[in-house]
PDB file of N, CA and C in Angstrom:
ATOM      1  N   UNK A   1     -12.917  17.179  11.463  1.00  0.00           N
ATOM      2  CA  UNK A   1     -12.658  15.937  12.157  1.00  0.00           C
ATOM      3  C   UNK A   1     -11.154  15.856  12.408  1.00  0.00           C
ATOM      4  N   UNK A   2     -10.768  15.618  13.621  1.00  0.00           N
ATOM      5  CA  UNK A   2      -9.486  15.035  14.175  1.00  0.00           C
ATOM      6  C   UNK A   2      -9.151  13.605  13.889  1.00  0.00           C
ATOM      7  N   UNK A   3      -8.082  13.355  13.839  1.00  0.00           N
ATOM      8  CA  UNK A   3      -7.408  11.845  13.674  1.00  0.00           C
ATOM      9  C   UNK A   3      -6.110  11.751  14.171  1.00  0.00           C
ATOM     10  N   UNK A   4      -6.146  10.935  15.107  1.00  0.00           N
ATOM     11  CA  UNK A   4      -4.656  11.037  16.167  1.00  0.00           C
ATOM     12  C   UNK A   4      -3.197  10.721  15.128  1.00  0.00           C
ATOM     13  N   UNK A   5      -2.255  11.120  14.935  1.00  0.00           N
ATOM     14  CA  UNK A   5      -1.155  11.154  14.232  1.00  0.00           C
ATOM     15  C   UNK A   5      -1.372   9.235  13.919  1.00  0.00           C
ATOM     16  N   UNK A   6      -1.107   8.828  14.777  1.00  0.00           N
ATOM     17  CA  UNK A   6      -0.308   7.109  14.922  1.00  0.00           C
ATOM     18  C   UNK A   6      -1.599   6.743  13.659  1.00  0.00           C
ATOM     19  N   UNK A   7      -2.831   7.130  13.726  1.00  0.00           N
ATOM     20  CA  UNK A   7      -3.492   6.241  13.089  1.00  0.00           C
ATOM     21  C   UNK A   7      -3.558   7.146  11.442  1.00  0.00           C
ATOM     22  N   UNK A   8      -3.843   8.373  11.510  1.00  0.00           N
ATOM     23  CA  UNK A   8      -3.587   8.946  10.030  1.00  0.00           C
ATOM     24  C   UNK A   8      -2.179   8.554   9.181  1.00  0.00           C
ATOM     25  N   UNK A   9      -0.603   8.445  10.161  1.00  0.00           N
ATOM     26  CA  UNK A   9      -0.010   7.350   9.749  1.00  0.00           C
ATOM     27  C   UNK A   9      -0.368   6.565   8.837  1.00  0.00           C
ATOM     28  N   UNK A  10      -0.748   5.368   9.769  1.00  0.00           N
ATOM     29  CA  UNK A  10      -0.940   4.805   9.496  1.00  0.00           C
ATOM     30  C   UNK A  10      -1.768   3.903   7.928  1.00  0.00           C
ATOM     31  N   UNK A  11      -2.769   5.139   7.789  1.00  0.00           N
ATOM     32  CA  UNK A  11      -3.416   4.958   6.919  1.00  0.00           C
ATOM     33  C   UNK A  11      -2.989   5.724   5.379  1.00  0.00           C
ATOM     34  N   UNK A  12      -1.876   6.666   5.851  1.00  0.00           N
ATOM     35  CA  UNK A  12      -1.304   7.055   4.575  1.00  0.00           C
ATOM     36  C   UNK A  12      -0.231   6.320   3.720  1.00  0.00           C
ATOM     37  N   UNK A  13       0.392   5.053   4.786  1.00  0.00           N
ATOM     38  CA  UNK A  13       1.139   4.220   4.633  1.00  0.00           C
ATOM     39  C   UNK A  13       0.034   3.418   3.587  1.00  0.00           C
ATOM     40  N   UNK A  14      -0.961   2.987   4.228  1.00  0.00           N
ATOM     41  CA  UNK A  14      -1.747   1.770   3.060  1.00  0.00           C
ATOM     42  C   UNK A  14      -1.869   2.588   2.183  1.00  0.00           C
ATOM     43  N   UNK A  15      -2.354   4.077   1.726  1.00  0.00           N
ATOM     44  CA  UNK A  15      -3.045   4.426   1.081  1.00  0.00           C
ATOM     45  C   UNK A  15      -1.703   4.488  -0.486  1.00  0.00           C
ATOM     46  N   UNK A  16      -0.252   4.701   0.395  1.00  0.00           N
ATOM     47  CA  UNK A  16       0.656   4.677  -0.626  1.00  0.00           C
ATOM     48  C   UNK A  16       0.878   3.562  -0.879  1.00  0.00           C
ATOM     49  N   UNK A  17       0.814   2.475  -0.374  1.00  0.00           N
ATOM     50  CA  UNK A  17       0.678   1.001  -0.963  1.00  0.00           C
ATOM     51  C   UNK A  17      -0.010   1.017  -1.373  1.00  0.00           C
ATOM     52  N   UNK A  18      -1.160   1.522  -1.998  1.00  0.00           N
ATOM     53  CA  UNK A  18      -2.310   0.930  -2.668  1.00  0.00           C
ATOM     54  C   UNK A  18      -1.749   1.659  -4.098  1.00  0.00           C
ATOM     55  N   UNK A  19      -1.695   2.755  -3.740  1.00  0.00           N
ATOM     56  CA  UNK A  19      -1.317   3.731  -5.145  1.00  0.00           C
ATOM     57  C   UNK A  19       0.235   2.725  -5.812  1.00  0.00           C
ATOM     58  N   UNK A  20       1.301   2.702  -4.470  1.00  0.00           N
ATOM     59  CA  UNK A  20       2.633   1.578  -5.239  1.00  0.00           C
ATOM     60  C   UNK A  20       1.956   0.379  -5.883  1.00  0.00           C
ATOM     61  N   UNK A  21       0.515  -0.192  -5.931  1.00  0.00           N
ATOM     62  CA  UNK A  21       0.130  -1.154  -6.528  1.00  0.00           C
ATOM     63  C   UNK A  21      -0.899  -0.842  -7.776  1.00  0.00           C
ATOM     64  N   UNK A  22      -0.991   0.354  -8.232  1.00  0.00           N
ATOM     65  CA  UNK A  22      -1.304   1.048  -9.014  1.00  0.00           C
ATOM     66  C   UNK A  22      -3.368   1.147  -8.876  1.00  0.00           C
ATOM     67  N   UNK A  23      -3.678   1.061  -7.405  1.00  0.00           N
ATOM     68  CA  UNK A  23      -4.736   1.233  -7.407  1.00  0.00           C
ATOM     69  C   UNK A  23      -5.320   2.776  -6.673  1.00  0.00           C
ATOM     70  N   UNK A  24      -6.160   2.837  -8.417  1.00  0.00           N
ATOM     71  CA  UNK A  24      -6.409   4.727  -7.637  1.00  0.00           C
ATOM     72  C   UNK A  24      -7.280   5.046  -6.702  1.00  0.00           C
ATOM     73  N   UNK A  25      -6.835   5.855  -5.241  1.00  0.00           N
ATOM     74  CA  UNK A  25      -7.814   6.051  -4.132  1.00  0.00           C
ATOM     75  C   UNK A  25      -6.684   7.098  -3.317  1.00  0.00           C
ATOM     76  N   UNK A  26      -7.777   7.657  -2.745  1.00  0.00           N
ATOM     77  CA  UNK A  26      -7.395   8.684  -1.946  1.00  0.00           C
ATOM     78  C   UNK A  26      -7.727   8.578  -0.189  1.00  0.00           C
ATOM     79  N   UNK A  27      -7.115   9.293   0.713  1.00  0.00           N
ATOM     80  CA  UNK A  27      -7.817   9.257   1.808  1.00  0.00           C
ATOM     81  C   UNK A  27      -9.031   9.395   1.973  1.00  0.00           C
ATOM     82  N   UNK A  28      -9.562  10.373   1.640  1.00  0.00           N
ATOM     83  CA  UNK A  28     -11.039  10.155   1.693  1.00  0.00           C
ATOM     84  C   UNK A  28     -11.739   9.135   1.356  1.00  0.00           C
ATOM     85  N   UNK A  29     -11.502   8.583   0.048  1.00  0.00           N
ATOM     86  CA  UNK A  29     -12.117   7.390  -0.536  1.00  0.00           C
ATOM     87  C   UNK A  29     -12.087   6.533   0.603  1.00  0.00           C
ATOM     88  N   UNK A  30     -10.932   6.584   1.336  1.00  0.00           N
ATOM     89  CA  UNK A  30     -10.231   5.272   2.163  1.00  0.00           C
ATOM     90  C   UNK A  30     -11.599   5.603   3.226  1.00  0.00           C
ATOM     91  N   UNK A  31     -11.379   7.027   4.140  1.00  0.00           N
ATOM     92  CA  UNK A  31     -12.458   7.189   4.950  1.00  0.00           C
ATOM     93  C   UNK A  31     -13.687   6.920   5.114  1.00  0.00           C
ATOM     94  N   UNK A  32     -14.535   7.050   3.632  1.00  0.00           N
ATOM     95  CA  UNK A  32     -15.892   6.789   3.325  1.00  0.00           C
ATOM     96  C   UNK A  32     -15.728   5.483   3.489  1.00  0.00           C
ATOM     97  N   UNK A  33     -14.830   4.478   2.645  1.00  0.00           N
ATOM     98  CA  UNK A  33     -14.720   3.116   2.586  1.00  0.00           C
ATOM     99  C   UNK A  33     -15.220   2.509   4.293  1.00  0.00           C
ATOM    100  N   UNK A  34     -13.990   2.925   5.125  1.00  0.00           N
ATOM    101  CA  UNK A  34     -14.410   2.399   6.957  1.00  0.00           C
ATOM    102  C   UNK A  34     -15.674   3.113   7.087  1.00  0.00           C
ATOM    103  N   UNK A  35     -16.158   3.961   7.015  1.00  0.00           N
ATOM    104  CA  UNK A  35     -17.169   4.681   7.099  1.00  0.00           C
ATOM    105  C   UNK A  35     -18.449   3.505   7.496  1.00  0.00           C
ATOM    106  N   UNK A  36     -18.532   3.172   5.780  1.00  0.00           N
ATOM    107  CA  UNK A  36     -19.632   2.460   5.059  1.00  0.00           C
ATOM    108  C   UNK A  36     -19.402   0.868   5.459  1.00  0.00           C
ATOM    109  N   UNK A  37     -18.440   1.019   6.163  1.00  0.00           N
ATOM    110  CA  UNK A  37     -18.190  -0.988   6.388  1.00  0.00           C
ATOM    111  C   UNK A  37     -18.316  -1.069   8.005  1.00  0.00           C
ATOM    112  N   UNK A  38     -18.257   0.085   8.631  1.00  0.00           N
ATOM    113  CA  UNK A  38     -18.330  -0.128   9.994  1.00  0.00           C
ATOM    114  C   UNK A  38     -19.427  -0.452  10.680  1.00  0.00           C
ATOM    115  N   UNK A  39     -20.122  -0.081  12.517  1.00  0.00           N
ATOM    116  CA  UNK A  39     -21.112  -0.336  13.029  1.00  0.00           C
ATOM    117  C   UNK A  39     -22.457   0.474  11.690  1.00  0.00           C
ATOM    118  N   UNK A  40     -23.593  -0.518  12.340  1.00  0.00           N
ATOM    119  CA  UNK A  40     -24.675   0.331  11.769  1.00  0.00           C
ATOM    120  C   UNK A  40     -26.055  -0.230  12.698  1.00  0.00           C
ATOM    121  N   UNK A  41     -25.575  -0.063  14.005  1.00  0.00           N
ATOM    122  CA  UNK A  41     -26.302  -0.023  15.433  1.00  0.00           C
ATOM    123  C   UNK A  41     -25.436   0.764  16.389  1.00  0.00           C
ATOM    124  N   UNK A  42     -26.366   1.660  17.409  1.00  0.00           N
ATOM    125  CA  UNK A  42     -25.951   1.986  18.850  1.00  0.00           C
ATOM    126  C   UNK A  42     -24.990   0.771  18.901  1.00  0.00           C
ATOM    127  N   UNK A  43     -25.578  -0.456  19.584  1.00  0.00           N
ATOM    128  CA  UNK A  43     -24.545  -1.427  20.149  1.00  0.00           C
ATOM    129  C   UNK A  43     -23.170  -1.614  19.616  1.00  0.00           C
ATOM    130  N   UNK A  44     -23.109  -1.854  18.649  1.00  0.00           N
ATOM    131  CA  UNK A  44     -22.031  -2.723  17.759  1.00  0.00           C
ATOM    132  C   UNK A  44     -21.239  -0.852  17.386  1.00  0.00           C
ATOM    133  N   UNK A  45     -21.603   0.271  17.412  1.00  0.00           N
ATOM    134  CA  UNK A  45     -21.085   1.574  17.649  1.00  0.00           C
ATOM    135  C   UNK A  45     -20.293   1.650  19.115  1.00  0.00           C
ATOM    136  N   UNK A  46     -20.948   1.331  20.355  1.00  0.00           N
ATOM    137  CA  UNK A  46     -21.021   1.114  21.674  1.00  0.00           C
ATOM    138  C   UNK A  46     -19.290   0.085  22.012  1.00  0.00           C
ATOM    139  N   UNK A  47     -19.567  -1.137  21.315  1.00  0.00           N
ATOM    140  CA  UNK A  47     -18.467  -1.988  21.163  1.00  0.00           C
ATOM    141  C   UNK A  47     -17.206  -1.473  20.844  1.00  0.00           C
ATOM    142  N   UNK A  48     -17.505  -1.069  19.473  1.00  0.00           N
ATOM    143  CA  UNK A  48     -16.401  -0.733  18.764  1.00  0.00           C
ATOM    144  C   UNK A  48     -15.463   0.719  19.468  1.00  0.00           C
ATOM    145  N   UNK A  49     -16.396   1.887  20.026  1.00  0.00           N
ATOM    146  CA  UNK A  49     -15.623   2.570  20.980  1.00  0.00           C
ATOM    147  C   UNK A  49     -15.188   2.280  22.349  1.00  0.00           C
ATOM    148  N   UNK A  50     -15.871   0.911  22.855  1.00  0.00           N
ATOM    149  CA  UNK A  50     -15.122   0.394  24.175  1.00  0.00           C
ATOM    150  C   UNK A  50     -13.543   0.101  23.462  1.00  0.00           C
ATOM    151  N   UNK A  51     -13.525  -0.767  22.476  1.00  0.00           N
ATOM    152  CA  UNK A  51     -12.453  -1.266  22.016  1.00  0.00           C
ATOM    153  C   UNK A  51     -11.237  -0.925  21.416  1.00  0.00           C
ATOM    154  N   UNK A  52     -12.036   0.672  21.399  1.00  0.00           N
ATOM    155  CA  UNK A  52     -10.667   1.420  20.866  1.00  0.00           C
ATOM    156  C   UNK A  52     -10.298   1.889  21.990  1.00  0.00           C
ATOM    157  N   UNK A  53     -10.893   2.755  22.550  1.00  0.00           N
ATOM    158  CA  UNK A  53     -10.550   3.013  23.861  1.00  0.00           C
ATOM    159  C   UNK A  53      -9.525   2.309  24.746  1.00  0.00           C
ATOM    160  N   UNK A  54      -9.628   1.148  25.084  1.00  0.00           N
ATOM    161  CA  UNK A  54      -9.040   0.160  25.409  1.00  0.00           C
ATOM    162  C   UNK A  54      -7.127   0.389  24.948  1.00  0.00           C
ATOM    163  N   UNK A  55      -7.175   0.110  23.733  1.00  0.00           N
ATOM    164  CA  UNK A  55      -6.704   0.108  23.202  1.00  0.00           C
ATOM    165  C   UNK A  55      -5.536   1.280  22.778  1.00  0.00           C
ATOM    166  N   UNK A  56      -6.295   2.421  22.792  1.00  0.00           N
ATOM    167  CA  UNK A  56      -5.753   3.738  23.106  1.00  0.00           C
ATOM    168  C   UNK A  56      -5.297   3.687  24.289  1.00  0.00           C
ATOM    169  N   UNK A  57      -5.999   3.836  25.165  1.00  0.00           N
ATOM    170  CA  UNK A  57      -5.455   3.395  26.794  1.00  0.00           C
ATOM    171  C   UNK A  57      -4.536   2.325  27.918  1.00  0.00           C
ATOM    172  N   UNK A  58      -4.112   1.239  26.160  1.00  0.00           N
ATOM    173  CA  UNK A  58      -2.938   0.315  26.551  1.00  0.00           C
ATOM    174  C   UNK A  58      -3.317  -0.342  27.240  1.00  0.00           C
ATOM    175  N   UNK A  59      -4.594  -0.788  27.171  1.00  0.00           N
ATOM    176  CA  UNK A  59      -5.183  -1.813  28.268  1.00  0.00           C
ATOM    177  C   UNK A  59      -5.063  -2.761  27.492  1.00  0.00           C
ATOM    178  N   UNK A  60      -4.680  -3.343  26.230  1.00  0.00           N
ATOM    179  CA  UNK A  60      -4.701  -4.756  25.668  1.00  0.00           C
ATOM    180  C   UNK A  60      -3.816  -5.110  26.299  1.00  0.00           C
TER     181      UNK A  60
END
């Protein structure tokens, strides 16, 4: 799996705040975590990649 720089960033930043707050987790953990909290329909899957897209594409 790929992950565009800006957002793996991103997430290594929380992931060292979490550890500077002495809570133990790793990227992966972090990954499974969005994983398991995200869509769990086509549609609301459907949404959520219009919206990144978007978003990626500087259309906000």
């Amino acid at each position: 799996m790929q992950v565009s720089e800006d957002l793996h960033e991103r997430y290594v930043v929380l992931v060292g705040e979490l550890r500077g707050e002495h809570v133990d987790t790793s990227m992966t953990e972090v990954v499974n975590a969005l994983l398991y909290l995200g869509p769990v329909s086509a549609g609301e899957m459907r949404a959520g990649l219009r919206a990144y897209r978007r978003a990626r594409d500087g259309e906000l």
